[in-house]
C-alpha atoms as a PDB file:
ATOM      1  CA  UNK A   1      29.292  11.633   8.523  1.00  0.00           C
ATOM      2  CA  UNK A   2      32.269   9.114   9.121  1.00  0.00           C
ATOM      3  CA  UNK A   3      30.997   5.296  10.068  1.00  0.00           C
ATOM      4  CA  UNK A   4      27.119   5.428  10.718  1.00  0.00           C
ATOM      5  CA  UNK A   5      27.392   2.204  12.818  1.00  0.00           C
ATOM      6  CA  UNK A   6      29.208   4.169  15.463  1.00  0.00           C
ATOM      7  CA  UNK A   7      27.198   7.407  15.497  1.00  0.00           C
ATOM      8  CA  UNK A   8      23.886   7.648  17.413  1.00  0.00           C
ATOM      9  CA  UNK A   9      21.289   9.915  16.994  1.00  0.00           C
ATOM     10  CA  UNK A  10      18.994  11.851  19.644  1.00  0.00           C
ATOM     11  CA  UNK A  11      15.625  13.379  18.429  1.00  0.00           C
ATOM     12  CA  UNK A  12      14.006  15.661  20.704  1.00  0.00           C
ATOM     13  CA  UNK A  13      10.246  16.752  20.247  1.00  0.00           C
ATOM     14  CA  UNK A  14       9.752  19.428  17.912  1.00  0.00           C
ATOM     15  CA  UNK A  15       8.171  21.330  20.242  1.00  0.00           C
ATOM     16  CA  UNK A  16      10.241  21.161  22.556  1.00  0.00           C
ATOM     17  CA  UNK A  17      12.356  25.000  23.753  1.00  0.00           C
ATOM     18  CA  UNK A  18      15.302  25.698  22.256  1.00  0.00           C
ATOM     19  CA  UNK A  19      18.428  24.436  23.785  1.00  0.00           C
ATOM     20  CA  UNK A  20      21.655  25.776  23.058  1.00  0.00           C
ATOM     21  CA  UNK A  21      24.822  24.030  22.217  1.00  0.00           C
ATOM     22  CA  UNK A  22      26.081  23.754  25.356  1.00  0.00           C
ATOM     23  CA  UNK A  23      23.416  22.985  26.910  1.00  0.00           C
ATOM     24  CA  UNK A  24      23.421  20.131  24.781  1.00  0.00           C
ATOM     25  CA  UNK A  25      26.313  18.631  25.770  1.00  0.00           C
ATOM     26  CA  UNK A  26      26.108  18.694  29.369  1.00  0.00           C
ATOM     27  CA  UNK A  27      22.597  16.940  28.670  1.00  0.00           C
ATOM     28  CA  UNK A  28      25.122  14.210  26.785  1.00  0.00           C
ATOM     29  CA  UNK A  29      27.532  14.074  29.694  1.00  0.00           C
ATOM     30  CA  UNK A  30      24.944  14.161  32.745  1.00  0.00           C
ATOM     31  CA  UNK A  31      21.575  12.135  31.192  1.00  0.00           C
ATOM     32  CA  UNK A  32      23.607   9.384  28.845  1.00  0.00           C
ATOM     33  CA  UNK A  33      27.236   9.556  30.990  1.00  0.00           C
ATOM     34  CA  UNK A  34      28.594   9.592  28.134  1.00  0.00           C
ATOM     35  CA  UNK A  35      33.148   9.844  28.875  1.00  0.00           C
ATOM     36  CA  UNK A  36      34.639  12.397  26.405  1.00  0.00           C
ATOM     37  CA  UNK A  37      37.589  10.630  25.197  1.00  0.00           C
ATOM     38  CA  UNK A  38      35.022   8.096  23.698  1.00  0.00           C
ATOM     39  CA  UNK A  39      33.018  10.768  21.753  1.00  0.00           C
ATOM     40  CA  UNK A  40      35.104  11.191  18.143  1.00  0.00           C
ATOM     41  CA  UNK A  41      32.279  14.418  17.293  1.00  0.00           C
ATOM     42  CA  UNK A  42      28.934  15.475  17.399  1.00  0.00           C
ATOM     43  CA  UNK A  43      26.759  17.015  15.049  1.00  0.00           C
ATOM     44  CA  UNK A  44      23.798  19.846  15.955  1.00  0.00           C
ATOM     45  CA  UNK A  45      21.021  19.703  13.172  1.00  0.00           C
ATOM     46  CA  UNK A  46      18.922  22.383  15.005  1.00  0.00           C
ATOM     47  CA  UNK A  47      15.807  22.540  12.148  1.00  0.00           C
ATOM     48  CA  UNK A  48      15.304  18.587  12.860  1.00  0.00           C
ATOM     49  CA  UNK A  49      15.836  18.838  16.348  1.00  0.00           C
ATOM     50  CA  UNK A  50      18.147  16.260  16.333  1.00  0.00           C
ATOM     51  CA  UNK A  51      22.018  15.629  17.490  1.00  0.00           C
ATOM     52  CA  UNK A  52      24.405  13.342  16.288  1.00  0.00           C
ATOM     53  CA  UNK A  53      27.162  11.603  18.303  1.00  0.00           C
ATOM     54  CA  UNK A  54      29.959   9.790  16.678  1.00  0.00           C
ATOM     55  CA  UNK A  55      31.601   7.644  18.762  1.00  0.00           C
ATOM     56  CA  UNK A  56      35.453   5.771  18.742  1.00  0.00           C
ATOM     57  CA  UNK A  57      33.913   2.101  18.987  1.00  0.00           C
ATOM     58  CA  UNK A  58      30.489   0.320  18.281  1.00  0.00           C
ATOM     59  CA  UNK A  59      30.530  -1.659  21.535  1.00  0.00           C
ATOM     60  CA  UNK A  60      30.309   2.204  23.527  1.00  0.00           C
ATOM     61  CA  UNK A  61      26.917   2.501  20.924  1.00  0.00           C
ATOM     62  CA  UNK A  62      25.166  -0.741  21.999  1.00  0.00           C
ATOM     63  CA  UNK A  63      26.124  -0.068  26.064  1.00  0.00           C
ATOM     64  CA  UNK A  64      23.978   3.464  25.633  1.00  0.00           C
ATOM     65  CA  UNK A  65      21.185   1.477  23.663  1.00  0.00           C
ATOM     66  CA  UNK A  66      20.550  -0.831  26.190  1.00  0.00           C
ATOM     67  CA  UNK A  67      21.056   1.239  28.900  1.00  0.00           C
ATOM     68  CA  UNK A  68      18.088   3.957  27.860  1.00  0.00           C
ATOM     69  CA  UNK A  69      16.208   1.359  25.743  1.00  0.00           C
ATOM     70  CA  UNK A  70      15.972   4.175  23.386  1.00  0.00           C
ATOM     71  CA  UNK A  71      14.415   7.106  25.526  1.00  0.00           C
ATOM     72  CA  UNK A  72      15.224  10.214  27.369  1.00  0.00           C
ATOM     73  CA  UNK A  73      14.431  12.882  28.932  1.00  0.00           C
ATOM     74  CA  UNK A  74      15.676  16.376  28.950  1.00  0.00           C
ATOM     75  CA  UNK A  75      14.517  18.711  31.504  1.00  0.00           C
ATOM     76  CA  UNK A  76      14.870  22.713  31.136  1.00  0.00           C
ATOM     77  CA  UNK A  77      15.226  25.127  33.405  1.00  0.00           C
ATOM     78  CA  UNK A  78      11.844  25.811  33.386  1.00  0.00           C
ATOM     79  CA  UNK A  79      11.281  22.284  34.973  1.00  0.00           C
ATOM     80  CA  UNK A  80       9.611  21.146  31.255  1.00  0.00           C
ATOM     81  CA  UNK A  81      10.358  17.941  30.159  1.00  0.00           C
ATOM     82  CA  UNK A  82      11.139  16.816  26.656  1.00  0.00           C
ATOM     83  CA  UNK A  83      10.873  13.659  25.221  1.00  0.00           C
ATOM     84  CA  UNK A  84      14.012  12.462  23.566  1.00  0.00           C
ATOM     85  CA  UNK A  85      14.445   9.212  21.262  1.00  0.00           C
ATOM     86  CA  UNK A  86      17.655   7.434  20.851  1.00  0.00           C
ATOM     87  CA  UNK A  87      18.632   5.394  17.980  1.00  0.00           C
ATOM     88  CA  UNK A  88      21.534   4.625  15.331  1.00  0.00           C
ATOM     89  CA  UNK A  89      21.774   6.654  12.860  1.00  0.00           C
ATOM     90  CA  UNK A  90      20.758   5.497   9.381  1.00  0.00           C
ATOM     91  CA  UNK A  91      20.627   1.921   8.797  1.00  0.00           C
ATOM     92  CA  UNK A  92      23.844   0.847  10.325  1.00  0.00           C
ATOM     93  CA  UNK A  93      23.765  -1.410  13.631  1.00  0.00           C
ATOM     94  CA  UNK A  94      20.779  -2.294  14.845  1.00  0.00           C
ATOM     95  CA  UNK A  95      19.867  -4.422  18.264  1.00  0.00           C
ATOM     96  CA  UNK A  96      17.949  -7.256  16.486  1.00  0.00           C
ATOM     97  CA  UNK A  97      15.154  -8.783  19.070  1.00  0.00           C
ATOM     98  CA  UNK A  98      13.608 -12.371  17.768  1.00  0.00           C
ATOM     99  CA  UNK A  99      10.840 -13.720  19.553  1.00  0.00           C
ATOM    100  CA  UNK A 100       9.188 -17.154  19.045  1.00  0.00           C
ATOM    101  CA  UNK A 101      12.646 -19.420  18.167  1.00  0.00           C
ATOM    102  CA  UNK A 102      13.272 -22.562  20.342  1.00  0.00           C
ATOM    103  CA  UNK A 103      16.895 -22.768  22.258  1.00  0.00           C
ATOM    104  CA  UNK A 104      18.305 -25.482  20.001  1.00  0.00           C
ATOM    105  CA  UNK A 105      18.361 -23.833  17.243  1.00  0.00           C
ATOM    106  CA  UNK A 106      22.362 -23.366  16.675  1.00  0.00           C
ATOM    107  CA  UNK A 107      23.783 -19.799  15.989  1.00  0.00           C
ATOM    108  CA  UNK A 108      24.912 -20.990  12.682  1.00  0.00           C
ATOM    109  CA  UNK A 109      21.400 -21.428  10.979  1.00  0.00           C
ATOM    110  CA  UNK A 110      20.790 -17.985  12.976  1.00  0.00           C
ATOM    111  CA  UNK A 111      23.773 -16.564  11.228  1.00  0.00           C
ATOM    112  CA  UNK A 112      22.911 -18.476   7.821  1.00  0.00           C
ATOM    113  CA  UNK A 113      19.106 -16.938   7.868  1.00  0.00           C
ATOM    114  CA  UNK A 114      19.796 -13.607   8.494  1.00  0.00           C
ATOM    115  CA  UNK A 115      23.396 -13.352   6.512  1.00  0.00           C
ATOM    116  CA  UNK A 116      21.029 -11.421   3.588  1.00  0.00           C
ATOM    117  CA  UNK A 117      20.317  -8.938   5.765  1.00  0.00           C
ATOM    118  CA  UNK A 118      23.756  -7.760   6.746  1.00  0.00           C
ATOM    119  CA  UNK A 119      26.451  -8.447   8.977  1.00  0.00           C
ATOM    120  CA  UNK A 120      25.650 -10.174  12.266  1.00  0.00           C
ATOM    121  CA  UNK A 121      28.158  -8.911  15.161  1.00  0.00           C
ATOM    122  CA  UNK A 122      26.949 -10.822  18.493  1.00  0.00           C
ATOM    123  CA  UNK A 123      23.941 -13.188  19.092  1.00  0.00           C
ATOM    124  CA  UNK A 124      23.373 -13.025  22.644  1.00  0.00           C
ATOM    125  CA  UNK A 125      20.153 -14.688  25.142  1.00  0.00           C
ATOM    126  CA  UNK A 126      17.755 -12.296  26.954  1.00  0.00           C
ATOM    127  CA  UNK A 127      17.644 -13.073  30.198  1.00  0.00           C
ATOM    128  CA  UNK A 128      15.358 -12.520  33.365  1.00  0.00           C
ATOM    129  CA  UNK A 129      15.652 -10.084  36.519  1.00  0.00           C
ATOM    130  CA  UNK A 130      19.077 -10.677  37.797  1.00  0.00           C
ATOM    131  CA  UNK A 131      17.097 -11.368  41.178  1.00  0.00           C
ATOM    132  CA  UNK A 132      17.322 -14.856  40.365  1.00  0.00           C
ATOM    133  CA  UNK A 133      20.275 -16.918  41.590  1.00  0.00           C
ATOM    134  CA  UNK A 134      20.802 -18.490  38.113  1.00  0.00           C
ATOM    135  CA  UNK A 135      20.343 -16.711  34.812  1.00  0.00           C
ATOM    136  CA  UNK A 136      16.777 -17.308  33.161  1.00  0.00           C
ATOM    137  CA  UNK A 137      16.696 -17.074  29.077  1.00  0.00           C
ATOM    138  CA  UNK A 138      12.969 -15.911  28.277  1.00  0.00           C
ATOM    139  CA  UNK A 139      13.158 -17.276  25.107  1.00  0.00           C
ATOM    140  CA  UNK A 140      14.516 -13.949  23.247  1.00  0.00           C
ATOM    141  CA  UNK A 141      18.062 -13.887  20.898  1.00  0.00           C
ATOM    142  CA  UNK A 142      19.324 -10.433  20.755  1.00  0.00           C
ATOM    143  CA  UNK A 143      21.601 -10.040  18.014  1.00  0.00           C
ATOM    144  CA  UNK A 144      23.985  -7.012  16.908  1.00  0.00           C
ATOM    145  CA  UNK A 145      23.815  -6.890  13.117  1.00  0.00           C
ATOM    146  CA  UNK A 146      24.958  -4.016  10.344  1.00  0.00           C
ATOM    147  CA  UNK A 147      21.604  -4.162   8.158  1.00  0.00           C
ATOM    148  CA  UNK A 148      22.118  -3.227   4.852  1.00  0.00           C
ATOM    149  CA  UNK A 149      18.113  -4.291   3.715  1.00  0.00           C
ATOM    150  CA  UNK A 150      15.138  -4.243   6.775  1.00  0.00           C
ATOM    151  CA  UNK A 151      14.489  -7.251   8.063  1.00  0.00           C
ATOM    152  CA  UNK A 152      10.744  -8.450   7.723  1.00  0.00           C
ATOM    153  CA  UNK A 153       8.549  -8.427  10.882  1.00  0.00           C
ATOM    154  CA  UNK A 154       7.482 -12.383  10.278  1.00  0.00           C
ATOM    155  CA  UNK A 155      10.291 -15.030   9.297  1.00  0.00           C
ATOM    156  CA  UNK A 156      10.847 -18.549   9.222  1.00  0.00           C
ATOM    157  CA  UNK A 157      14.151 -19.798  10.586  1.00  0.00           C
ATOM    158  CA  UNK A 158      15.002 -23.345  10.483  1.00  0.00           C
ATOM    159  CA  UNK A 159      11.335 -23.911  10.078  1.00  0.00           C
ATOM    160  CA  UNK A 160       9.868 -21.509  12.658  1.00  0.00           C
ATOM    161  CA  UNK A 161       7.895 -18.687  12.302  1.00  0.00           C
ATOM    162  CA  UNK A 162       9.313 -16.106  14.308  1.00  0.00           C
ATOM    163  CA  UNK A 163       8.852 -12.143  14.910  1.00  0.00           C
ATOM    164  CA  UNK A 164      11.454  -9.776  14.401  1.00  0.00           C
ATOM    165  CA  UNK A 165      11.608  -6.058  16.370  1.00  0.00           C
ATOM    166  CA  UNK A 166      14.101  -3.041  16.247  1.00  0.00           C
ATOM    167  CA  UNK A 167      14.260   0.718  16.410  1.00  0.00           C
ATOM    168  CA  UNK A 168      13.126   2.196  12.815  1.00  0.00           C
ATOM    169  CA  UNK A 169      11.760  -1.175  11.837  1.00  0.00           C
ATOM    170  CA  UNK A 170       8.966  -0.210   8.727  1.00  0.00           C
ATOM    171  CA  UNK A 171       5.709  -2.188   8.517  1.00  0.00           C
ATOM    172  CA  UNK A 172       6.030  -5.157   6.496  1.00  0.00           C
ATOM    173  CA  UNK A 173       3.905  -7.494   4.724  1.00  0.00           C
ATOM    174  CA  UNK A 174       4.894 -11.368   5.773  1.00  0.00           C
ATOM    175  CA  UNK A 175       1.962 -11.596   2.558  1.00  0.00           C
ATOM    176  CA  UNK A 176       3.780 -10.440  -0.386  1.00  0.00           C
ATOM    177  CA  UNK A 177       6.845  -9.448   2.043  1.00  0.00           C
ATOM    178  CA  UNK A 178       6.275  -5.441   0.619  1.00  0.00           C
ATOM    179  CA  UNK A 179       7.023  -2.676   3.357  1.00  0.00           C
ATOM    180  CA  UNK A 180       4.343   0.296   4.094  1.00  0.00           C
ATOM    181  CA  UNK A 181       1.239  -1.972   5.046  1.00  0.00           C
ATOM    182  CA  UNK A 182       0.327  -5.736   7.347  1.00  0.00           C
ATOM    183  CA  UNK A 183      -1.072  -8.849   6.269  1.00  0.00           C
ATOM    184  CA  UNK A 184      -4.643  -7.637   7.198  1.00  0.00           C
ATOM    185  CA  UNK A 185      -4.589  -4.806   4.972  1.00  0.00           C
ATOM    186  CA  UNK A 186      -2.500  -6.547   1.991  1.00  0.00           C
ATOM    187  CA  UNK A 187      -3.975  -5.441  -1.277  1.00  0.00           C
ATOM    188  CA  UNK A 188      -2.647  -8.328  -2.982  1.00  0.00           C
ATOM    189  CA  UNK A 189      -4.659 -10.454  -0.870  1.00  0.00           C
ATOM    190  CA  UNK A 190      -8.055  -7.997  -1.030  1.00  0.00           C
ATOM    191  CA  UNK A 191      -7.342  -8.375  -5.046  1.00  0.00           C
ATOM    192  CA  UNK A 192      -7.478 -12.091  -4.733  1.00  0.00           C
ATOM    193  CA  UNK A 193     -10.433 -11.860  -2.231  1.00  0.00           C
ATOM    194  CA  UNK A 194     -12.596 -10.330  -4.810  1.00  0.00           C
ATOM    195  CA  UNK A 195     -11.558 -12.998  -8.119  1.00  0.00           C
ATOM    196  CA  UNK A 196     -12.473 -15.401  -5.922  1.00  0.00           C
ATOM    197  CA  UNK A 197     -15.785 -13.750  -5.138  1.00  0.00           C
ATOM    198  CA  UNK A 198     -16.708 -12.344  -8.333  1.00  0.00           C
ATOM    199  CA  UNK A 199     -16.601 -16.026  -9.472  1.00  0.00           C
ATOM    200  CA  UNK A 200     -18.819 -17.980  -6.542  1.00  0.00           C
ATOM    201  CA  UNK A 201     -22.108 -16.529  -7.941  1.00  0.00           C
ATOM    202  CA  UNK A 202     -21.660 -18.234 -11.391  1.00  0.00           C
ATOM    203  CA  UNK A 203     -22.541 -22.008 -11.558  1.00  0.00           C
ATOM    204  CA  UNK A 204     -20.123 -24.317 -13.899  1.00  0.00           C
ATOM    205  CA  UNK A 205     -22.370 -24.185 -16.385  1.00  0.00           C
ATOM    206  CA  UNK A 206     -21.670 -20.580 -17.021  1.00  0.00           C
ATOM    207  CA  UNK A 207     -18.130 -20.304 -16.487  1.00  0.00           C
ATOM    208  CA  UNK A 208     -17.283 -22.806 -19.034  1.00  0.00           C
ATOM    209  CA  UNK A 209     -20.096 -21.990 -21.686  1.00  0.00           C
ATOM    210  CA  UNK A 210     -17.534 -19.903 -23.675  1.00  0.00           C
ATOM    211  CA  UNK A 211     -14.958 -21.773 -23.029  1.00  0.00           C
ATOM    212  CA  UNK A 212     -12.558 -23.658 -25.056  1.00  0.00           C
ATOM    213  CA  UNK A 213     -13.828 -27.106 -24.419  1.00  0.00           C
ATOM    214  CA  UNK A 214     -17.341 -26.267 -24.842  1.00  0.00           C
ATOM    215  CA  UNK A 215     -18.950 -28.170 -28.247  1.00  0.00           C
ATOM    216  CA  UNK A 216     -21.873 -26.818 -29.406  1.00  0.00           C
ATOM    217  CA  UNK A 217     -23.976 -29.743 -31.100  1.00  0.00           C
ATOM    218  CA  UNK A 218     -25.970 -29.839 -34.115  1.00  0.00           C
ATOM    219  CA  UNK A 219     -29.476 -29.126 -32.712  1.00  0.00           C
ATOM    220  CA  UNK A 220     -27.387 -25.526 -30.985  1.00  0.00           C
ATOM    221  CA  UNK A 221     -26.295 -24.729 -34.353  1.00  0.00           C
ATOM    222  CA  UNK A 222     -29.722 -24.901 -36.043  1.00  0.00           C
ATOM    223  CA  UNK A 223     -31.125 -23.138 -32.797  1.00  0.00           C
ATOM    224  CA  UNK A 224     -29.284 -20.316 -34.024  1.00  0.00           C
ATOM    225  CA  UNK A 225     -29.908 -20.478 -37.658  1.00  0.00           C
ATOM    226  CA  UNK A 226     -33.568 -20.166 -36.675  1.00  0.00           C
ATOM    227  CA  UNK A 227     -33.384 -17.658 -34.600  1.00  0.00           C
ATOM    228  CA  UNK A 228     -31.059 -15.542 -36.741  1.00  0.00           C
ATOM    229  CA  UNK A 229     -34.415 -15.965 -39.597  1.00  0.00           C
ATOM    230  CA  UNK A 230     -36.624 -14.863 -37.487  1.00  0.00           C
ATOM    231  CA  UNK A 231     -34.721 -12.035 -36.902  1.00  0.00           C
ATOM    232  CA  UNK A 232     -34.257 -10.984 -40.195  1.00  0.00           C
ATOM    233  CA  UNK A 233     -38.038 -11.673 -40.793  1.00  0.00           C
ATOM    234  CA  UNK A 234     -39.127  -9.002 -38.086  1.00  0.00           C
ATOM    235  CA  UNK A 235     -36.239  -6.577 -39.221  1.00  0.00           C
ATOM    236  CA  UNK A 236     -37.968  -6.843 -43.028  1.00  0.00           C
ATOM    237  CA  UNK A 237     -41.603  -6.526 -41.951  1.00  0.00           C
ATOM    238  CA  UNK A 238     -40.753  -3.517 -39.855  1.00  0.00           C
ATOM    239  CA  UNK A 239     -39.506  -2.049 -42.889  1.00  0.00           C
ATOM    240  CA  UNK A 240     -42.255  -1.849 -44.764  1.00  0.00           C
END
């Protein structure tokens, strides 16, 4: 499929009736007011349950994003409702939410921080209700960026730790920065948990008995002369 960053994708529940192709896109046109001549194709993957919409511009994308913050419904004629879920369509654009990052922080070290991740399109400032006479930034950048690697869910930017959110976002580790598991469950750190364990009920005396800069003295030496006598001794005299 032709430019991922300007195709969305709508999942409806699995168990959710069938709905027929045209059904389909009068769902597009009425629920998401979506204009035709914007709409380059769609795409019906019925055993997924999911349609694809490919549209002429990115900028058409981020409007529907924002405006359904990702969810849907779909009602049939039976009156049921389904659940639908809205994203982008592979990695492509994603609407980047960081949390946690003071206001003077300049776009550029923004831009410089997350330039590994992909191409950033727009950093913009979240705002409060419009009821208020002034616009109110509640301390969250939103920012438009074509990931080509997932972005961890704890960063440092310009020497702040902040959090990271969007649609499709895996787990990941700010640990050992690995995706599929948190901090809290880390194995690395359970594996260093345990050395460090495994090695409190010794005393220093026995961790460094056998090692390199022990020196065993004379009076050792003929300790174990003796003792390897005796053994002998008891090994002949059973013998017998």
């Amino acid at each position: 499929m032709a430019e991922r960053k300007h195709t969305i994708v709508c999942t409806f529940e699995q168990t959710s009736p069938h709905i027929s192709a045209h059904e389909i896109h009068e769902w597009i046109h009425d629920q998401l007011q979506v204009i035709e001549h914007s709409v380059k194709m769609t795409h019906v993957d019925g055993t997924k349950r999911q349609v694809y919409i490919n549209f002429m511009d990115d900028e058409y994308v981020q409007d529907i994003l924002r405006t359904t913050n990702g969810h849907a419904d779909y009602i049939h004629v039976t009156g049921e409702i389904s659940q639908v879920s809205i994203d982008f369509a592979g990695m492509g654009s994603r609407l980047v939410r960081i949390t946690n990052l003071p206001p003077e922080v300049p776009e550029r070290t923004i831009r410089a921080a997350l330039a590994q991740y992909g191409e950033i399109k727009t950093i913009q400032d979240e705002t409060w209700s419009k009821a208020y006479r002034y616009q109110v930034a509640n301390g969250i950048k939103v920012i438009v960026i074509n990931l080509t690697k997932h972005l961890l869910s704890h960063k440092k930017i310009d020497g702040n730790r902040v959090l990271t959110s969007y649609n499709g976002q895996p787990l990941t580790c700010y640990g050992c920065g690995e995706t599929g598991h948190i901090y809290q469950v880390c194995p690395s750190r359970h594996g260093a948990r345990k050395e460090t364990t495994s090695m409190t009920g010794k005393t220093w005396t026995q961790i460094t008995a056998n090692g390199p800069h022990h020196q065993r003295g004379p009076e050792e030496k003929q300790k174990d002369i003796t003792n390897n006598r005796i053994s002998n001794e008891q090994q002949r005299v059973s013998q017998m």
